[in-house]
C-alpha atoms as a PDB file:
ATOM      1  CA  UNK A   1      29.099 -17.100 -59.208  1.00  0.00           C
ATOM      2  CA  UNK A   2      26.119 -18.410 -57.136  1.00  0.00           C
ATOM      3  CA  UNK A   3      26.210 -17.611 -53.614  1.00  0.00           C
ATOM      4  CA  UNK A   4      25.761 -20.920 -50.849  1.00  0.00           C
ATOM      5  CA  UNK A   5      22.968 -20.764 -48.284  1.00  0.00           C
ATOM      6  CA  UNK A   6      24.673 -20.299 -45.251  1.00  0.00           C
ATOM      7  CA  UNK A   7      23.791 -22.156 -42.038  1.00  0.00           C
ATOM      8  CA  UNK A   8      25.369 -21.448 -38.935  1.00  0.00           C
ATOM      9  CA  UNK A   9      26.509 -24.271 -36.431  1.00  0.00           C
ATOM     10  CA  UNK A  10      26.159 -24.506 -32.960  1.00  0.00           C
ATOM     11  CA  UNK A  11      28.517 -27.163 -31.275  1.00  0.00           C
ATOM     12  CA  UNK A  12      31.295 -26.900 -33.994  1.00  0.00           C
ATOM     13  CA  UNK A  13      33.655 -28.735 -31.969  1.00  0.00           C
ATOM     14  CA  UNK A  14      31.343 -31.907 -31.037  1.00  0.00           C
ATOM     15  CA  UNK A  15      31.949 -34.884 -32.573  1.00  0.00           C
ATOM     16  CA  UNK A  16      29.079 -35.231 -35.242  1.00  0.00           C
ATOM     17  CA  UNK A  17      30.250 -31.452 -36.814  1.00  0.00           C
ATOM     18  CA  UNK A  18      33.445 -33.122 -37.525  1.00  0.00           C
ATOM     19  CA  UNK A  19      32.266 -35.568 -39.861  1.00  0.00           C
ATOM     20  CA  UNK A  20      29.680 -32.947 -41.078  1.00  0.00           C
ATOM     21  CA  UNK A  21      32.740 -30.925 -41.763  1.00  0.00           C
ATOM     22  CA  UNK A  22      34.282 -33.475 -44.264  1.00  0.00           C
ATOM     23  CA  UNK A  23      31.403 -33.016 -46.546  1.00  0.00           C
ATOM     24  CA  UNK A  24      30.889 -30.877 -49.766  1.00  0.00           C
ATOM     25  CA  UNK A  25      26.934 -29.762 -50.069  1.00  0.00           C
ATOM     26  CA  UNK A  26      25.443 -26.507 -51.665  1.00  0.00           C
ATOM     27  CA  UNK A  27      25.388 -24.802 -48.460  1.00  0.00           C
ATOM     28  CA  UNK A  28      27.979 -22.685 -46.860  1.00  0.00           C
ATOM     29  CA  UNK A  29      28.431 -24.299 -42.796  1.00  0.00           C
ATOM     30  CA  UNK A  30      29.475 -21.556 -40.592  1.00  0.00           C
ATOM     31  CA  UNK A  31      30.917 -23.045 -37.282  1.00  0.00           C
ATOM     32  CA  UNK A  32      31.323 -20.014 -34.533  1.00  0.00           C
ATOM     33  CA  UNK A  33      32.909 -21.039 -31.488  1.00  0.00           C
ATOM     34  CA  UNK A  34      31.292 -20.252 -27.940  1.00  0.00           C
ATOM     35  CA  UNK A  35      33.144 -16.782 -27.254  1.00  0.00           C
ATOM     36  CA  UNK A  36      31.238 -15.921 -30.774  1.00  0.00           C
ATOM     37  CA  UNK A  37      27.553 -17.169 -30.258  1.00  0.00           C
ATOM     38  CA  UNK A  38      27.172 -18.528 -26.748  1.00  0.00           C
ATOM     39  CA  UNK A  39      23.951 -20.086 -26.611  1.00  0.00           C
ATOM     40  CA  UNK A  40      23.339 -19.449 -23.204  1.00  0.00           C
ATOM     41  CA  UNK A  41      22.909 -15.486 -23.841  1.00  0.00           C
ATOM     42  CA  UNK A  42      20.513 -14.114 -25.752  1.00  0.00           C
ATOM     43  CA  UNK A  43      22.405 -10.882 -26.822  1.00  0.00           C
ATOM     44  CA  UNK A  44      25.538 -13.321 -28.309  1.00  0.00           C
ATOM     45  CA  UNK A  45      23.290 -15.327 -30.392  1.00  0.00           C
ATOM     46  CA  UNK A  46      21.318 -12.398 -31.776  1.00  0.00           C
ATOM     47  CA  UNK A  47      24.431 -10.559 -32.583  1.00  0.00           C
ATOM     48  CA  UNK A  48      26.038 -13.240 -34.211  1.00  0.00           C
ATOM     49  CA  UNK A  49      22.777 -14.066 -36.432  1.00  0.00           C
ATOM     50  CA  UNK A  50      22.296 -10.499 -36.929  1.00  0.00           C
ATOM     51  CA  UNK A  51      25.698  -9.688 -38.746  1.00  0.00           C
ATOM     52  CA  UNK A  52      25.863 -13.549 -40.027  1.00  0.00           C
ATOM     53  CA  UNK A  53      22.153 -13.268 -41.924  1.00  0.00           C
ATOM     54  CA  UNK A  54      22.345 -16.580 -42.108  1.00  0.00           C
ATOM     55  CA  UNK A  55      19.201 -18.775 -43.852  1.00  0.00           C
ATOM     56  CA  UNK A  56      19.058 -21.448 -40.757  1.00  0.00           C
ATOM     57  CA  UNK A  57      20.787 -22.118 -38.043  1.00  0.00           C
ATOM     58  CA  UNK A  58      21.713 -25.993 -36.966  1.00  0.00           C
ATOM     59  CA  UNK A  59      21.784 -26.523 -33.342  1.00  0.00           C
ATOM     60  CA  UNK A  60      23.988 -29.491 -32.094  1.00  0.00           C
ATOM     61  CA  UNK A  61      25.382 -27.948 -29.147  1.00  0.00           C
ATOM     62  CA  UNK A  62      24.177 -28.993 -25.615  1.00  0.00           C
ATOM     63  CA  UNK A  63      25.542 -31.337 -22.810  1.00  0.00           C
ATOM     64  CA  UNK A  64      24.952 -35.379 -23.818  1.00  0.00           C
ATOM     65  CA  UNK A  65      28.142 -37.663 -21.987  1.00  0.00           C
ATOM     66  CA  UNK A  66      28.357 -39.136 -19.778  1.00  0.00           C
ATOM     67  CA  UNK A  67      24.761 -39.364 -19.197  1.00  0.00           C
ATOM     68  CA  UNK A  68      25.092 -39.341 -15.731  1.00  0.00           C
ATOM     69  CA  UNK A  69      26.124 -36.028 -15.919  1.00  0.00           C
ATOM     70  CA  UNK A  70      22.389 -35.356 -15.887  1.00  0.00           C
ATOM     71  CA  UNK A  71      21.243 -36.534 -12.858  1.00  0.00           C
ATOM     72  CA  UNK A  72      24.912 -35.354 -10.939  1.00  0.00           C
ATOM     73  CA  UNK A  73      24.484 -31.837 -12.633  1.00  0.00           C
ATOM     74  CA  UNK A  74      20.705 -30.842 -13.417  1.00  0.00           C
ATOM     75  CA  UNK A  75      21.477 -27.424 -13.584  1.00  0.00           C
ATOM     76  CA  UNK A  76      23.883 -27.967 -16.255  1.00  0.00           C
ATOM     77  CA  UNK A  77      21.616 -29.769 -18.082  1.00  0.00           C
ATOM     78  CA  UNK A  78      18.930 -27.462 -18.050  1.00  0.00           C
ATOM     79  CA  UNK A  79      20.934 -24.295 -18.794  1.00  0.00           C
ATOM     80  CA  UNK A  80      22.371 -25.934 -21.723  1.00  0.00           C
ATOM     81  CA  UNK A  81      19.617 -28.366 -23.467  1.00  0.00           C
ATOM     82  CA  UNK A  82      16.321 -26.539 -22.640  1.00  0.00           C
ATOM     83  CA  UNK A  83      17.687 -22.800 -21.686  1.00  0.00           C
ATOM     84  CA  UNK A  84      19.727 -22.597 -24.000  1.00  0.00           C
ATOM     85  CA  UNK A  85      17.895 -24.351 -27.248  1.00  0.00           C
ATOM     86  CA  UNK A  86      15.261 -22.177 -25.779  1.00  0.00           C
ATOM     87  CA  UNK A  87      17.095 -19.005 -26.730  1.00  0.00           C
ATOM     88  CA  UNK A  88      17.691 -20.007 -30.087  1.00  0.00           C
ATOM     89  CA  UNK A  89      14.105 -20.488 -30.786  1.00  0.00           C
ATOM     90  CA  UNK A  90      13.516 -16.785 -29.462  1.00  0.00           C
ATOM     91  CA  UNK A  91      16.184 -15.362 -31.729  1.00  0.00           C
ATOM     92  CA  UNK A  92      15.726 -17.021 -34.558  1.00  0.00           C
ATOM     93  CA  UNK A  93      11.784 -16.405 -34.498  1.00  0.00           C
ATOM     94  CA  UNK A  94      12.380 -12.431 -33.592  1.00  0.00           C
ATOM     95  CA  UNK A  95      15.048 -13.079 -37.093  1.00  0.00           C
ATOM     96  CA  UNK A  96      13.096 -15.334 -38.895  1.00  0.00           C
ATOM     97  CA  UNK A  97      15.674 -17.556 -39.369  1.00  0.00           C
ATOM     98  CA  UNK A  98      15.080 -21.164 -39.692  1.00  0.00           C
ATOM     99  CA  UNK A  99      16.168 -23.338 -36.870  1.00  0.00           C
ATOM    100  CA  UNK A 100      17.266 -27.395 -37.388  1.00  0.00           C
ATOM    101  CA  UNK A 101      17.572 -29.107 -33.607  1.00  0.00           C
ATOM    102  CA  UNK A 102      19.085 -32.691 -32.987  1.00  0.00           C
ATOM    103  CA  UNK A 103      17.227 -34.176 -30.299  1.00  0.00           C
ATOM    104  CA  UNK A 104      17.094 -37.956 -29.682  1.00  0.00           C
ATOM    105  CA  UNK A 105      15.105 -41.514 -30.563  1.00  0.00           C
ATOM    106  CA  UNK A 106      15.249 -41.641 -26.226  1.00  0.00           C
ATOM    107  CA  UNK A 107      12.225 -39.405 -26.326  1.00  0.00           C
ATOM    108  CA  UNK A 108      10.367 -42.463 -27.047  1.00  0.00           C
ATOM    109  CA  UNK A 109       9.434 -44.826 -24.161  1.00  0.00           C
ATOM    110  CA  UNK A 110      11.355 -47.628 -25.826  1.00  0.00           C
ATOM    111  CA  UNK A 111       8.187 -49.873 -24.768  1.00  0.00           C
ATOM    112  CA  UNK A 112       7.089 -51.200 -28.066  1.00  0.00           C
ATOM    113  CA  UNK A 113       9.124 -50.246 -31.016  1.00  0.00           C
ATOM    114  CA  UNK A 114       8.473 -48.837 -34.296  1.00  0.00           C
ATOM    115  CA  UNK A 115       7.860 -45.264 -33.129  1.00  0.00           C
ATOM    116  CA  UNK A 116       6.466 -42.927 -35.571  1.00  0.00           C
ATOM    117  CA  UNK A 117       7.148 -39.335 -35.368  1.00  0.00           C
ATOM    118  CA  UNK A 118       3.391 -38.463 -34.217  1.00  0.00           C
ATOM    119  CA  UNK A 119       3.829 -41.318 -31.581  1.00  0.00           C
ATOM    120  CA  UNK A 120       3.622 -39.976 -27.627  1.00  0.00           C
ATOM    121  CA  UNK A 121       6.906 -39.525 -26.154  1.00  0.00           C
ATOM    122  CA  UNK A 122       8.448 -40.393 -22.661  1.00  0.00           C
ATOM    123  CA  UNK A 123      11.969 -39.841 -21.937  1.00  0.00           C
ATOM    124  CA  UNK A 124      13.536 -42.646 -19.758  1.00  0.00           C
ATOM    125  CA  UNK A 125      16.355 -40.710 -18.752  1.00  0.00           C
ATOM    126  CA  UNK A 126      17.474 -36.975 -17.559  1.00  0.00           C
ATOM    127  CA  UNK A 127      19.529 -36.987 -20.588  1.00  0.00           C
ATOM    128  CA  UNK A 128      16.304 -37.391 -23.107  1.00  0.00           C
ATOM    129  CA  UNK A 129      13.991 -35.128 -20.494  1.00  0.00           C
ATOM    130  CA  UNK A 130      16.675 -32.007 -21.162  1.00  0.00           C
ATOM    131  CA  UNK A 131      16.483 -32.622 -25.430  1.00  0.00           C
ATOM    132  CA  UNK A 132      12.915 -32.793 -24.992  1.00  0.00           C
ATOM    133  CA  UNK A 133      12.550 -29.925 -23.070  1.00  0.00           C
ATOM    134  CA  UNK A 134      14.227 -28.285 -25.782  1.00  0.00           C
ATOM    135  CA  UNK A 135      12.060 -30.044 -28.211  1.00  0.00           C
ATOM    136  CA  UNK A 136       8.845 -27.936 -26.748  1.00  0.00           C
ATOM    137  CA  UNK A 137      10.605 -24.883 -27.360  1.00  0.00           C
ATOM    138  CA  UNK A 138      10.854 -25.678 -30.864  1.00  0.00           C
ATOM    139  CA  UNK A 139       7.749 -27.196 -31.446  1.00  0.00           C
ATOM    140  CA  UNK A 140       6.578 -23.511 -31.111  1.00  0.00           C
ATOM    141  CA  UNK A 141       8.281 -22.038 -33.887  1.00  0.00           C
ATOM    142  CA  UNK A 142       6.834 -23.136 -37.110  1.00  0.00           C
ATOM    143  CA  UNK A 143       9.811 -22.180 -39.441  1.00  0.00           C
ATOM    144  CA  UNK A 144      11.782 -24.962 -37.550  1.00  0.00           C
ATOM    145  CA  UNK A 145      12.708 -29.172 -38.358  1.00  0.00           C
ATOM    146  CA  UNK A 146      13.343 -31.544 -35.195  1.00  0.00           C
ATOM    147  CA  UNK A 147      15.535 -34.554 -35.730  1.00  0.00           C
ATOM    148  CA  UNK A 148      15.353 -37.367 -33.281  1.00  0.00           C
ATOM    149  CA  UNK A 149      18.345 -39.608 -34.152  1.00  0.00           C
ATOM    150  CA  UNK A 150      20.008 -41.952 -33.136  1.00  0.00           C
ATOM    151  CA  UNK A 151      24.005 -42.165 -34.020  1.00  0.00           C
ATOM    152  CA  UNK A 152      26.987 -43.655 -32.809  1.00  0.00           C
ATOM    153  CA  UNK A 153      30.725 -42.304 -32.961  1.00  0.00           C
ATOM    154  CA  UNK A 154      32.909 -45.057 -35.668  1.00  0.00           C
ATOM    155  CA  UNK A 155      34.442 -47.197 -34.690  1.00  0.00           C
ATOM    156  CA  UNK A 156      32.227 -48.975 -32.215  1.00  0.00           C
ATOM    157  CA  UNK A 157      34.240 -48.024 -29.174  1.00  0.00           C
ATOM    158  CA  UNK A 158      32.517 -50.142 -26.502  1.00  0.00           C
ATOM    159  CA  UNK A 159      33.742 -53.815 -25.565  1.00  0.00           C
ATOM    160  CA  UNK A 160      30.317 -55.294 -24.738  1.00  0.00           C
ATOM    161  CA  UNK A 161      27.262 -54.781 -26.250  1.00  0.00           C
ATOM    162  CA  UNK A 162      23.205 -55.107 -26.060  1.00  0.00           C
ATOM    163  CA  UNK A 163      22.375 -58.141 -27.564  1.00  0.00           C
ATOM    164  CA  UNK A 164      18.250 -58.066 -26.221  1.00  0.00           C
ATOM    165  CA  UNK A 165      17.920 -53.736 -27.538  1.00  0.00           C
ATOM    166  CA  UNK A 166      16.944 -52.920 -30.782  1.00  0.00           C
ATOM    167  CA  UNK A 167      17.491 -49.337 -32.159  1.00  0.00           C
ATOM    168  CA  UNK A 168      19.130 -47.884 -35.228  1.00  0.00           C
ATOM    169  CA  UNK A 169      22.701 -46.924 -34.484  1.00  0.00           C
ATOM    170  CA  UNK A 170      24.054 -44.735 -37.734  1.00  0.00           C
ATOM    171  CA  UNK A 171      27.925 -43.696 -37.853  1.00  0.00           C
ATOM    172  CA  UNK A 172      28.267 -40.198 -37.689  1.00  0.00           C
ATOM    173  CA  UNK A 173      29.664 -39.806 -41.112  1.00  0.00           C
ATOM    174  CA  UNK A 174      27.005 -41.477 -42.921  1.00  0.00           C
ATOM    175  CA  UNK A 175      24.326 -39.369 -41.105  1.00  0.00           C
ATOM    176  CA  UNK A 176      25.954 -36.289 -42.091  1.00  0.00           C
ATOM    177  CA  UNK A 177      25.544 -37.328 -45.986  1.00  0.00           C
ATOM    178  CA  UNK A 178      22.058 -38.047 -44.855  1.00  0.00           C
ATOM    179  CA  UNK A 179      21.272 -34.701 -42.963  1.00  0.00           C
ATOM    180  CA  UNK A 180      22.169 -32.472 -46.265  1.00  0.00           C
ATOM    181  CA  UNK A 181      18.647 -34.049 -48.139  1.00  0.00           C
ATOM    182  CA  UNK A 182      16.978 -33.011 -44.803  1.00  0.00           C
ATOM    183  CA  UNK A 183      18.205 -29.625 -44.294  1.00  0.00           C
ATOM    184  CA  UNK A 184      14.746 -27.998 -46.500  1.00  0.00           C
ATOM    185  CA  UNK A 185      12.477 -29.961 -44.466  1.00  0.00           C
ATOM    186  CA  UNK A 186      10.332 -28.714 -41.867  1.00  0.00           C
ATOM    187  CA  UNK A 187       8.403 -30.605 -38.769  1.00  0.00           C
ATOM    188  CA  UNK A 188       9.835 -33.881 -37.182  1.00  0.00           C
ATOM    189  CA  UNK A 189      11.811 -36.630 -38.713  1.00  0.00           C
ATOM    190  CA  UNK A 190      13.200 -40.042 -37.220  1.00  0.00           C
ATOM    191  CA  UNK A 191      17.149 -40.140 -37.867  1.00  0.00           C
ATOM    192  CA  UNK A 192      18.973 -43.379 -37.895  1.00  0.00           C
ATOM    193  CA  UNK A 193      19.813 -46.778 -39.589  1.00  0.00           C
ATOM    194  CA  UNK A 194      18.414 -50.459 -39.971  1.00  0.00           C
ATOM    195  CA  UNK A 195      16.779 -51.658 -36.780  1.00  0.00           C
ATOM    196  CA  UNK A 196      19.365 -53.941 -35.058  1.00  0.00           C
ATOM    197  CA  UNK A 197      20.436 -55.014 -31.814  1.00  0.00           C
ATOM    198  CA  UNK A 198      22.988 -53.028 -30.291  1.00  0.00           C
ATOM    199  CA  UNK A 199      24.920 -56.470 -30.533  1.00  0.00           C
ATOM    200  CA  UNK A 200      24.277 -57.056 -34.409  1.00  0.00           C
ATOM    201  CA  UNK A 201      25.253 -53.222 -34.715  1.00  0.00           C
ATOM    202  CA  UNK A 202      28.690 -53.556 -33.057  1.00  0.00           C
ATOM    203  CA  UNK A 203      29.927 -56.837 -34.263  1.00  0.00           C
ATOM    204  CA  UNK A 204      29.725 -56.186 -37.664  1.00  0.00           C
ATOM    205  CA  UNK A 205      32.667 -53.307 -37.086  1.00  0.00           C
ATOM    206  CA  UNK A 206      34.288 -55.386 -34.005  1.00  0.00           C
ATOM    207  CA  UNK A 207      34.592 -59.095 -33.957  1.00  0.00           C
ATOM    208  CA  UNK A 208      35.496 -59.136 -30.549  1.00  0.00           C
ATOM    209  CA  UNK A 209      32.701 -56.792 -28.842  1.00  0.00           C
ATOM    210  CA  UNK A 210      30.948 -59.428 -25.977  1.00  0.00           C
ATOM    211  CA  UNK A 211      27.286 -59.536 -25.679  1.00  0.00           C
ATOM    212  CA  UNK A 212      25.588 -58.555 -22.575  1.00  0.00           C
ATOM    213  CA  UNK A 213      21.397 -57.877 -21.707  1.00  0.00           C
ATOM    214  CA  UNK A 214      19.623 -55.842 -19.692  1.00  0.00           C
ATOM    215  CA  UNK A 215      17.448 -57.574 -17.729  1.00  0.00           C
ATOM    216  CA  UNK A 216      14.895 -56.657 -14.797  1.00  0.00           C
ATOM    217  CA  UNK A 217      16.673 -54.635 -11.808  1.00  0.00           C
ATOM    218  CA  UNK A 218      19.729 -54.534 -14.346  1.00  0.00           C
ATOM    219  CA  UNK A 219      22.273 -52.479 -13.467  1.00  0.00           C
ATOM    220  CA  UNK A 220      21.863 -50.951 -17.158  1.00  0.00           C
ATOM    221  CA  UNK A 221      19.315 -48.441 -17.144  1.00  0.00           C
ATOM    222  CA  UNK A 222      17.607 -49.161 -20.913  1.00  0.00           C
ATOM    223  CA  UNK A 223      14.914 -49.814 -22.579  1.00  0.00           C
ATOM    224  CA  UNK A 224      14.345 -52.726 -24.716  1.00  0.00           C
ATOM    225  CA  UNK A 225      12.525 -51.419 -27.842  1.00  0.00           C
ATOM    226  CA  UNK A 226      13.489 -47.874 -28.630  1.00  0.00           C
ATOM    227  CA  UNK A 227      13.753 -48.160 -32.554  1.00  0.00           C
ATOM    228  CA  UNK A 228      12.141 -45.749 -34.836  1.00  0.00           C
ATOM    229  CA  UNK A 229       9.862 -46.487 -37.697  1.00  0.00           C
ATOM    230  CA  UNK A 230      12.282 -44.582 -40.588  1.00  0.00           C
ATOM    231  CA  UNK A 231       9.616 -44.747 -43.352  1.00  0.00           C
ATOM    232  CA  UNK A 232       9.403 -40.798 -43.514  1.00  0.00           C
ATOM    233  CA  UNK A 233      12.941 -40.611 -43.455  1.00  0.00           C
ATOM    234  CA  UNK A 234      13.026 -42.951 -46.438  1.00  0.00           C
ATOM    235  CA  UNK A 235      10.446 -41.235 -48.666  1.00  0.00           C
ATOM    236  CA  UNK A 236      12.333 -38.486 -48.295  1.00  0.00           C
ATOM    237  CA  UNK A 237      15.492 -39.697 -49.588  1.00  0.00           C
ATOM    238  CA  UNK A 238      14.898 -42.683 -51.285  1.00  0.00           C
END
């Protein structure tokens, strides 16, 4: 009987490790919960990895909604998105254990479109400042693969929608089919679907989702243009 690679999950109780739960792959997903590896402590995550032996670990635990959370509770931010990715990267270097990190396509300035992975980055908001912050600690460690993506929870659960931003919304469950092709990969790779408006996105699952724009001295604090260019991503699995 062949053993499965194991990988051990941070964040097991988000929202994208339940659809990532659902699916059958060659590798063995351990999901500890925070009184096992708390990633804000350096002795629980080595002694988790330690007696685990795990061959990477995938990090999708931090703080994301709301995103105002961010700018009401830095501290939280920072503790959990660049302390404590930070940690992981120590660990898992001193270990040599591979280490897979979920940032997000709002690194980008969202300026032009059709960002490519080597592209300069500039967060927009706290939210994409803390997963970049975690980003640089990762950069550092060579044995490591950083995912910017961009998903969405399914069904589309909003009533209005961007009609004037283009990105590339991907339900959760078809990323997770996606992520188990990326898993042996190493560096940074752009995450996410077709480029469509926020608008075309949504009304293809809702009929009745209203269009709405962000316009200058909007209320709605987005950019226009944040899509990714995927054609890495699609080499890859194509």
């Amino acid at each position: 009987m062949l053993f499965k690679k194991k990988i051990v999950v941070t964040g097991g109780t988000g929202r994208f490790a339940q659809s990532l739960k659902k699916i059958k792959s060659k590798y063995k997903f351990i999901y500890p919960k925070r009184k096992s590896l708390d990633i804000t402590k350096v002795k629980s995550i080595k002694n988790f990895l330690k007696k685990q032996k795990p061959e990477s670990v995938l990090h999708l635990a931090g703080l994301s909604r709301p995103m105002s959370i961010h700018d009401k509770n830095i501290k939280k931010s920072i503790d959990l998105n660049i302390i404590g990715t930070a940690n992981l990267v120590k660990v898992c270097s001193d270990l040599r254990i591979k280490l897979i990190y979920f940032s997000t396509s709002y690194v980008y300035p969202g300026r032009k479109g059709n960002y490519r992975e080597n592209d300069a980055v500039l967060p927009w908001n706290n939210y994409a400042w803390s997963k970049l912050g975690g980003e640089s600690a990762v950069q550092m460690y060579k044995n490591s693969l950083i995912l910017r993506v961009c998903m969405t929870e399914k069904p589309f659960l909003h009533k209005k929608a961007f009609a004037n931003v283009k990105l590339n919304f991907i339900f959760h469950d078809e990323l997770s089919k996606i992520l188990i092709k990326l898993l042996n990969k190493k560096g940074v790779i752009n995450l996410g679907g077709p480029t469509k408006t926020v608008y075309s996105f949504a009304k293809k699952y809702n009929k009745k989702v209203r269009k709405i724009y962000v316009k200058k001295n909007s209320i709605y604090n987005f950019p226009l243009k944040p899509f990714m260019n995927l054609s890495k991503l699609k080499k890859i699995i194509n």
